[in-house]
Protein backbone atom coordinates (compact mmCIF):
# COMPACT_ATOMS: atom_id res chain seq x y z
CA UNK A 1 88.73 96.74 125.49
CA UNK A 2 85.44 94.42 125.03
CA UNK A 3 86.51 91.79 122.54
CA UNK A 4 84.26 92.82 119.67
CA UNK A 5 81.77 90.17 119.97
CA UNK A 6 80.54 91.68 123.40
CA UNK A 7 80.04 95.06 121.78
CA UNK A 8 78.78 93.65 119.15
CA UNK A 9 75.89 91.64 121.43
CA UNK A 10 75.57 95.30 123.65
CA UNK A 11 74.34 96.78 120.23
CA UNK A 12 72.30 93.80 119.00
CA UNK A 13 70.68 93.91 122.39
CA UNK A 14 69.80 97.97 121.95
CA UNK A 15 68.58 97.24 118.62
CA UNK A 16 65.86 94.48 119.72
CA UNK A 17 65.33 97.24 122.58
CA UNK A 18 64.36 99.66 120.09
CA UNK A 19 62.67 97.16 117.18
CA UNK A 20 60.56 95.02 120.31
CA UNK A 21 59.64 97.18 123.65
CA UNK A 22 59.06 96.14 126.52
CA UNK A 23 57.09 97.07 130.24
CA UNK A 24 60.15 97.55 132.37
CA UNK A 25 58.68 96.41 135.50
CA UNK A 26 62.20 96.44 137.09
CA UNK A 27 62.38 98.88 140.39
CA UNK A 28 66.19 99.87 138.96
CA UNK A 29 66.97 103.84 138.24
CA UNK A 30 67.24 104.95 134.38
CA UNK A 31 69.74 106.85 132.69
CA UNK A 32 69.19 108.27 128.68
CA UNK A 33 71.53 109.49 126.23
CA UNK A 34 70.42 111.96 124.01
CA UNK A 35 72.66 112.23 120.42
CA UNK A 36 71.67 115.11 118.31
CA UNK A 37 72.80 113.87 115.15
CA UNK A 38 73.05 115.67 112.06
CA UNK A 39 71.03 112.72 110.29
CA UNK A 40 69.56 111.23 113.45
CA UNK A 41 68.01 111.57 116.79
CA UNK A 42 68.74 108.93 118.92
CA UNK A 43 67.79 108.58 122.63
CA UNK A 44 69.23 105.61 124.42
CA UNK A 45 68.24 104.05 127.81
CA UNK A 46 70.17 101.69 130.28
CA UNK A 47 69.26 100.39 134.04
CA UNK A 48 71.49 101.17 137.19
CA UNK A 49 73.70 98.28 135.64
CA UNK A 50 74.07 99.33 132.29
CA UNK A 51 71.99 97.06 130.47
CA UNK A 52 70.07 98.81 127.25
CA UNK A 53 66.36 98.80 128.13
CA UNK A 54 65.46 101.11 125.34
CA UNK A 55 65.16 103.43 122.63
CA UNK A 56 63.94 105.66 119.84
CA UNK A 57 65.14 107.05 116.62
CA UNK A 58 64.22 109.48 114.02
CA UNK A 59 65.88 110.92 111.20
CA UNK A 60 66.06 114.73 111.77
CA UNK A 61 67.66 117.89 110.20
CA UNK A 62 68.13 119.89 113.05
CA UNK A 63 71.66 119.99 113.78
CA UNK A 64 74.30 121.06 111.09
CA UNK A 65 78.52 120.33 111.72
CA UNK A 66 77.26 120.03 115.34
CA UNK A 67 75.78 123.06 115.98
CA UNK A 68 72.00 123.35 117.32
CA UNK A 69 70.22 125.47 113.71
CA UNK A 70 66.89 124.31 114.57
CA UNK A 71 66.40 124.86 118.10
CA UNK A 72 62.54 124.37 118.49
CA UNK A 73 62.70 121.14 115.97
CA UNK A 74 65.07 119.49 118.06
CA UNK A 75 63.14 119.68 120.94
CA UNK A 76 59.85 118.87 119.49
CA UNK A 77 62.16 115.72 118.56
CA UNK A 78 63.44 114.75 121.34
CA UNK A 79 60.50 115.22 123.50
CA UNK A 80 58.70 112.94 120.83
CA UNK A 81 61.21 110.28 121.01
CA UNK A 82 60.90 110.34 125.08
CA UNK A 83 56.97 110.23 125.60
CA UNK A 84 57.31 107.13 122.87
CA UNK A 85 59.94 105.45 124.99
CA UNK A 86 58.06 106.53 128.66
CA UNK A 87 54.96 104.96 126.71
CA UNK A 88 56.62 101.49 125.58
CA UNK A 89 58.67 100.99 128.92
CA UNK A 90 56.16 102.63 131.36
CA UNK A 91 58.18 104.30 133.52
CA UNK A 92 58.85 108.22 133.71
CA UNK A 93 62.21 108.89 131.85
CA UNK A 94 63.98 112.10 133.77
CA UNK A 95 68.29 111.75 133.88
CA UNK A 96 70.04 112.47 131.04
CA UNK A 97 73.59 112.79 129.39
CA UNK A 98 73.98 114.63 126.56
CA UNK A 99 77.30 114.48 124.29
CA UNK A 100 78.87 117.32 121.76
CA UNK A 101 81.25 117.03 118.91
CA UNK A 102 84.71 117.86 119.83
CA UNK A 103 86.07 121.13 119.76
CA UNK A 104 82.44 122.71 120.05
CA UNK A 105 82.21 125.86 122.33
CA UNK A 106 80.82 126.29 125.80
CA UNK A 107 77.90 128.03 124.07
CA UNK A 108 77.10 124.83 121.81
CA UNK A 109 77.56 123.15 124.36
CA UNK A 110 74.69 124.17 126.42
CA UNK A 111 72.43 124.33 123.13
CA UNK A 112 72.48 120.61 122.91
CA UNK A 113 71.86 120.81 127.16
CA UNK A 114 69.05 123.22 126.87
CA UNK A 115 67.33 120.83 124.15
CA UNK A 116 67.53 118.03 126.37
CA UNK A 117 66.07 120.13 129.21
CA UNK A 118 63.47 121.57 127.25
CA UNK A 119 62.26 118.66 126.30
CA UNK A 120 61.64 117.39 130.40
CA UNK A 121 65.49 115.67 131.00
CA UNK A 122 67.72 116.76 133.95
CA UNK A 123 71.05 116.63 132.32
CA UNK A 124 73.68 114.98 134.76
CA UNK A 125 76.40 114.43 132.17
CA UNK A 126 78.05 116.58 128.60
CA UNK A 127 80.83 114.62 127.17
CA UNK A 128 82.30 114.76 123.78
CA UNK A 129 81.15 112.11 121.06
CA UNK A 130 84.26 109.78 120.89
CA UNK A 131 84.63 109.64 124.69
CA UNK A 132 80.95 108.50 124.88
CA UNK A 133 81.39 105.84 122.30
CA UNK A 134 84.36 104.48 124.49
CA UNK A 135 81.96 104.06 127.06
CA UNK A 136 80.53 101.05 125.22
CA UNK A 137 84.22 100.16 122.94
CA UNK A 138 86.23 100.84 126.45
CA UNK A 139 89.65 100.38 124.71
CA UNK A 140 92.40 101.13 126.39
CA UNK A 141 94.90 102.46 123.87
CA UNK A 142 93.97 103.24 120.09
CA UNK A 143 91.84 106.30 118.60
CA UNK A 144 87.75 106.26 118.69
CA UNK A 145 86.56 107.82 115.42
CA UNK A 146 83.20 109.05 115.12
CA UNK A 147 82.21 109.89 111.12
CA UNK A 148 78.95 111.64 111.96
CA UNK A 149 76.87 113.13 109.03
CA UNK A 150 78.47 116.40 109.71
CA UNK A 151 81.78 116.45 111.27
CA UNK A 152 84.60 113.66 112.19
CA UNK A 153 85.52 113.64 115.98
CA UNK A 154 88.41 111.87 116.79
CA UNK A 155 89.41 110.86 120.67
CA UNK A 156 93.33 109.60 121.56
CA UNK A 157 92.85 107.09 123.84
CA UNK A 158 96.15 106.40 126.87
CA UNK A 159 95.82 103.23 129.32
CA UNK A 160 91.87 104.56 129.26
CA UNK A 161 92.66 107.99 129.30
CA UNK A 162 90.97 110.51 126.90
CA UNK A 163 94.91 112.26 126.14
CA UNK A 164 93.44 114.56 122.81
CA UNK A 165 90.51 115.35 120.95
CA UNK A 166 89.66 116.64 118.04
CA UNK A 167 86.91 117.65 115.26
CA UNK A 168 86.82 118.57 111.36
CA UNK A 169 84.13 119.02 109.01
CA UNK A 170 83.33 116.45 106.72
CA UNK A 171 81.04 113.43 107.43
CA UNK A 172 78.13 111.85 106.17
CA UNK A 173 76.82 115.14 104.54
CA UNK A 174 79.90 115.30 101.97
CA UNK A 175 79.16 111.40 100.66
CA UNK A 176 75.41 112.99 99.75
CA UNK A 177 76.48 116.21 98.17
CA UNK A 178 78.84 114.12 95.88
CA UNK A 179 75.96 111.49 95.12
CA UNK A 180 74.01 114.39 94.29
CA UNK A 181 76.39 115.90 92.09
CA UNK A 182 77.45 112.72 90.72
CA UNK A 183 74.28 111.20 89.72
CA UNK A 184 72.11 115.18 89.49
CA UNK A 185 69.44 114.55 92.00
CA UNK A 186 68.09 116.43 94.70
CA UNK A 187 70.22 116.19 97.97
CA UNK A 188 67.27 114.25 99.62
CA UNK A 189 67.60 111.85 97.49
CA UNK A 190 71.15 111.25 97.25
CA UNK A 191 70.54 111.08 101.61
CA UNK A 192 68.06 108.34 100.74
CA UNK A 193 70.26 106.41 97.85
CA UNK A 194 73.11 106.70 100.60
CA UNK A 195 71.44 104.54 102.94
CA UNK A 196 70.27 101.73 100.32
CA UNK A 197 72.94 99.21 101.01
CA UNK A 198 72.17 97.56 98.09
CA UNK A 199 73.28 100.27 95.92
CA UNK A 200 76.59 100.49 98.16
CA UNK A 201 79.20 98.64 95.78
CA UNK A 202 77.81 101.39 93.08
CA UNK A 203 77.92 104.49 94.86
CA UNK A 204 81.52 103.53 96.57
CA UNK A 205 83.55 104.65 93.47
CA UNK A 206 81.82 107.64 93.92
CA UNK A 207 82.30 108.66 97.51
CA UNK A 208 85.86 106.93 97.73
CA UNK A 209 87.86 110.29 97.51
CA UNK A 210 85.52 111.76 100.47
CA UNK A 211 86.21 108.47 102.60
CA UNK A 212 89.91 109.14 102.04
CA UNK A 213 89.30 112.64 102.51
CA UNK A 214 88.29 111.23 106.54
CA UNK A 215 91.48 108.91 106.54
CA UNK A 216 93.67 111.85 105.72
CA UNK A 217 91.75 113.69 108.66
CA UNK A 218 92.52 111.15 111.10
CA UNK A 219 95.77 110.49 110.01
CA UNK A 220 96.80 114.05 110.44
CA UNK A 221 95.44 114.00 113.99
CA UNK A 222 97.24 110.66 115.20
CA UNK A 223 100.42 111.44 113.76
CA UNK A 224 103.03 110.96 116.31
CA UNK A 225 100.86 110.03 118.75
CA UNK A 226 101.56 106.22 118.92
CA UNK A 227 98.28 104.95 117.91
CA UNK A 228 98.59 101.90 116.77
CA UNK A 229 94.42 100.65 115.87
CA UNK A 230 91.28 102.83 115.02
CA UNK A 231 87.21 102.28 116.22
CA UNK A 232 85.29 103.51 113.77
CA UNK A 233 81.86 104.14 115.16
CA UNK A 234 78.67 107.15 113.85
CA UNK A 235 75.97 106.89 111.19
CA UNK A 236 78.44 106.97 108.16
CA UNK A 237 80.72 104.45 109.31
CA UNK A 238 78.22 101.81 108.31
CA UNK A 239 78.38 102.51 105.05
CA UNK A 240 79.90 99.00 103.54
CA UNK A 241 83.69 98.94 103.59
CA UNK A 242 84.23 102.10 104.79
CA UNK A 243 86.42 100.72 107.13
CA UNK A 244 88.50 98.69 104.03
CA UNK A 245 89.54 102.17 102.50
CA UNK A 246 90.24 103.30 105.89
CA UNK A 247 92.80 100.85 106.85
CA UNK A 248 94.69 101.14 103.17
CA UNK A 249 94.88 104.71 103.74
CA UNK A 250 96.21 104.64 107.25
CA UNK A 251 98.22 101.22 107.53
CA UNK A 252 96.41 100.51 110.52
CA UNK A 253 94.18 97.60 111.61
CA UNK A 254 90.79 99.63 111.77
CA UNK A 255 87.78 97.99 113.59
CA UNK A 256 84.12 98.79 113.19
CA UNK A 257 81.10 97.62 115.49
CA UNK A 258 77.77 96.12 114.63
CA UNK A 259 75.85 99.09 113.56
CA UNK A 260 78.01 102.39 114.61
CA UNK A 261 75.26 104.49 114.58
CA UNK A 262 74.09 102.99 118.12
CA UNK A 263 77.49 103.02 119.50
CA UNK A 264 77.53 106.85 120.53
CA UNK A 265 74.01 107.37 122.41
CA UNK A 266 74.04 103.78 124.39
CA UNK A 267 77.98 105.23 125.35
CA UNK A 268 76.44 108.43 126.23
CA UNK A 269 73.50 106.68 128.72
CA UNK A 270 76.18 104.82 130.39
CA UNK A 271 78.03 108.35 131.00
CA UNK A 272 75.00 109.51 132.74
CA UNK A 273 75.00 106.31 134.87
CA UNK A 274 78.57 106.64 135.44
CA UNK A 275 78.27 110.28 136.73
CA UNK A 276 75.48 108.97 139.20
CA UNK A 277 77.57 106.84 140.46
């Protein structure tokens, strides 16, 4: 794979992408991801190399376990996110890859397609979450675990080779329920309390049995499967020491990349450039 401190300087690099824009003035083709997030939209861009050139964010409740419930919201999103990125780059965004939760259906599939089109992108690419994040990770062996806010998709990776995927519901949505049931706020705030990492070491004793809830998950699914390290990437891995519990639970070494939550849509732009290629 990239040693971690490459992956590590990809993301950094999308970050100051998205925090400081910049004219591209470059005569190079573009290539977005789109991630419909349960939590998040994110829309990545990268050059005809694969360098991030930019990107836009927004927290959104439009998707639920994967699954398109808010059709029209999502593209109003998403079409949002791409005028603001067309604006700070100056340059007319139109290719896009788009990437679903494992296990989804053909029909959810082409929901999170026709949102992307909808919203002025001609989608070149649909891969599944994990495999995206790969794209960026590109390990060889192991198994790429995406903890989104609703679902945990898990890709078996074989001398590069997607060999299995899989999907179950629990993710970032189950740590706020419990918050709000611990502490009896609204579930808005327990979303918002979850993302204070200051308040992290408090709320882990709390969430603890949900995080080995996921390590049970993924230990069911590589079971026998000669996996011998886990990439844990998506918007609730970055909760603090997430990937500690992890690694107790499954005996594995388990490694997690600056800021996971970027990790899926830049893996997703480069699987648009890679299909244009």
């Amino acid at each position: 794979m990239h040693d971690l401190e490459t992956v590590d300087r990809i993301i950094q690099k999308f970050e100051e992408k998205i925090d400081h824009p910049q004219l591209f003035e470059k005569k190079s083709k573009l290539f977005t991801g789109v991630d419909l997030g349960t939590a998040y939209i994110v829309l990545a861009v990268v050059d005809e190399v694969g360098n991030p050139v930019g990107g836009a964010m927004r927290f959104a409740q439009v998707v639920k376990d994967g699954l398109v419930v808010d059709y029209i919201g999502a593209i109003d999103i998403v079409r949002e996110l791409k005028t603001k990125i067309e604006n700070d780059l100056g340059v007319k965004l139109i290719t896009a890859g788009v990437a679903y939760p494992p296990g989804t259906s053909k029909g959810d599939q082409k929901a999170i397609c026709h949102v992307a089109e909808a919203a002025g992108f001609e989608v070149i690419a649909t891969l599944d979450e994990p495999s995206a994040a790969n794209n960026v990770l590109q390990a060889a062996n192991g198994a790429v675990v995406d903890i989104g806010g609703g679902t945990t998709g898990i890709a078996i990776l074989k001398d590069s080779k997607v060999t299995y995927v899989a999907d179950e519901p629990t993710g970032g949505t189950h740590f706020s329920l419990v918050i709000s049931g611990a502490y009896k706020i609204p579930f808005e705030e327990a979303e918002k309390l979850k993302l204070d990492q200051a308040k992290h070491p408090e709320l882990l004793p709390v969430i603890k049995p949900v995080i080995q809830k996921v390590a049970s998950i993924i230990n069911c699914h590589i079971q026998g499967r000669n996996v011998e390290k886990v990439y844990l990437v998506g918007g609730t891995s970055c909760f603090t020491n997430i990937e500690k519990i992890i690694e107790s639970e499954l005996a594995l070494p388990v490694i997690k990349p600056k800021n996971p939550l970027l990790v899926t849509p830049l893996g997703i732009a480069l699987g648009a450039k890679k299909v244009y290629e």
